[in-house]
Protein backbone atom coordinates (compact mmCIF):
# COMPACT_ATOMS: atom_id res chain seq x y z
CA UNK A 1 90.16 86.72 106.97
CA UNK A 2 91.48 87.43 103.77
CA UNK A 3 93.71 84.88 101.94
CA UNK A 4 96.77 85.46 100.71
CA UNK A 5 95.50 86.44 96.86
CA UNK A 6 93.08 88.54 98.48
CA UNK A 7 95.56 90.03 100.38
CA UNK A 8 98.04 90.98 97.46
CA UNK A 9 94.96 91.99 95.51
CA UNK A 10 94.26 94.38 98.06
CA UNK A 11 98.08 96.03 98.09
CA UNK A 12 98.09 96.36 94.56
CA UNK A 13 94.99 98.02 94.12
CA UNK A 14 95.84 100.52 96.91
CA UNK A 15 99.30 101.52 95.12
CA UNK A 16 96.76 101.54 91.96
CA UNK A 17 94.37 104.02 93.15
CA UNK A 18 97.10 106.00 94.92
CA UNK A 19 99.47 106.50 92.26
CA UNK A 20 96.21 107.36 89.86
CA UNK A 21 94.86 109.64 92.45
CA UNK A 22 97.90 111.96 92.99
CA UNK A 23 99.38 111.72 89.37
CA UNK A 24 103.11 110.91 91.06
CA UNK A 25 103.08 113.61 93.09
CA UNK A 26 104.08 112.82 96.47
CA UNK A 27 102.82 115.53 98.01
CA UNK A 28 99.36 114.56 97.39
CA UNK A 29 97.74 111.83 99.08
CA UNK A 30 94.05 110.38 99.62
CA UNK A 31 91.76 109.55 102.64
CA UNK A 32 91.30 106.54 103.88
CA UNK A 33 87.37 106.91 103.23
CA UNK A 34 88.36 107.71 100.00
CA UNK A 35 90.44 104.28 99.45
CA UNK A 36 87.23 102.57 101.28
CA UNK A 37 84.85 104.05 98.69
CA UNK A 38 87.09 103.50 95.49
CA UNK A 39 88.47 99.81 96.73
CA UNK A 40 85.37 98.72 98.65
CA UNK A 41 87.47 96.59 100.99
CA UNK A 42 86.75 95.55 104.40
CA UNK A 43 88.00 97.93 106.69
CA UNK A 44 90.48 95.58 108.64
CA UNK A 45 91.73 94.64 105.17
CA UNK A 46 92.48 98.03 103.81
CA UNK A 47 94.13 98.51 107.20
CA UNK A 48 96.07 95.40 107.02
CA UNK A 49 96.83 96.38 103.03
CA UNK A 50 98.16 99.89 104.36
CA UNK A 51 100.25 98.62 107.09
CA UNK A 52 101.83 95.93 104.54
CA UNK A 53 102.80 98.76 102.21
CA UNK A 54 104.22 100.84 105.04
CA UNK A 55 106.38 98.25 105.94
CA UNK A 56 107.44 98.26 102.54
CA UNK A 57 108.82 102.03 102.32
CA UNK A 58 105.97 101.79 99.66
CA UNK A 59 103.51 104.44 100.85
CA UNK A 60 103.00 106.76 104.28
CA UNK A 61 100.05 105.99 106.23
CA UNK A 62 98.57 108.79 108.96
CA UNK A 63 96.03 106.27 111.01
CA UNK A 64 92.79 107.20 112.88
CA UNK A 65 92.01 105.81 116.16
CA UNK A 66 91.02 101.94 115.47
CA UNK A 67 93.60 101.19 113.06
CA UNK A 68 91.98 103.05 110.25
CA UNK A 69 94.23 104.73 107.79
CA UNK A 70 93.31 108.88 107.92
CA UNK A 71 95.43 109.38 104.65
CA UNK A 72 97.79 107.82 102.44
CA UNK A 73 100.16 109.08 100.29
CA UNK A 74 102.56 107.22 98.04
CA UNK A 75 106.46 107.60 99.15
CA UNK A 76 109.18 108.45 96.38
CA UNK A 77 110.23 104.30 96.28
CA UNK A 78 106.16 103.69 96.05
CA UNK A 79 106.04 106.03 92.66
CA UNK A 80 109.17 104.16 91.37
CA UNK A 81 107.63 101.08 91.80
CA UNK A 82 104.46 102.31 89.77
CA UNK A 83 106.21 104.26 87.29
CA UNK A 84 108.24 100.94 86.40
CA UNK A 85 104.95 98.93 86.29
CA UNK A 86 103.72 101.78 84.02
CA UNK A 87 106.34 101.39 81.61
CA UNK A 88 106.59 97.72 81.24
CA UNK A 89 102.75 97.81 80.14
CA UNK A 90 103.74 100.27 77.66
CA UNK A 91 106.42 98.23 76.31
CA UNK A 92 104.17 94.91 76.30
CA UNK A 93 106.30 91.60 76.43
CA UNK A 94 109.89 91.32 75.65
């Protein structure tokens, strides 16, 4: 089992590779193989990771049978969230 800095790793690296994958447009999503290939987390933690940021109104999850996320795509509150994370790196520290 993953611990709990694993675990947040995990979420942000999804929104990450999300939010790079379909430029902010949530229209656009990725596979779950995809995520698997890019991320290469276990499978029960990308599943846990997905799940996490569902809960959060973060992202949209379709799931395969097993608990295995088919596609993801990043909901409008998920591209906030990494738009704002985008601009405070731009800005560097206050």
């Amino acid at each position: 089992m993953a611990t709990l800095r694993e675990r947040k790793t995990y979420r942000d690296q999804v929104l990450r590779v999300l939010y790079e994958a379909v430029e902010g447009n949530r229209l656009l999503g990725i596979t779950g193989a995809q995520l698997r290939r890019d991320l290469h987390v276990p499978e029960q933690d990308l599943a846990a990771a997905c799940t996490y940021l569902a809960g959060e109104g973060l992202i949209t999850v379709d799931w395969e049978p097993g608990n295995t996320p088919a596609m993801a795509t990043l909901t409008h509150e998920g591209i906030r969230r990494m738009e704002a994370e985008e601009e405070k790196a731009a800005t560097g520290p206050a």
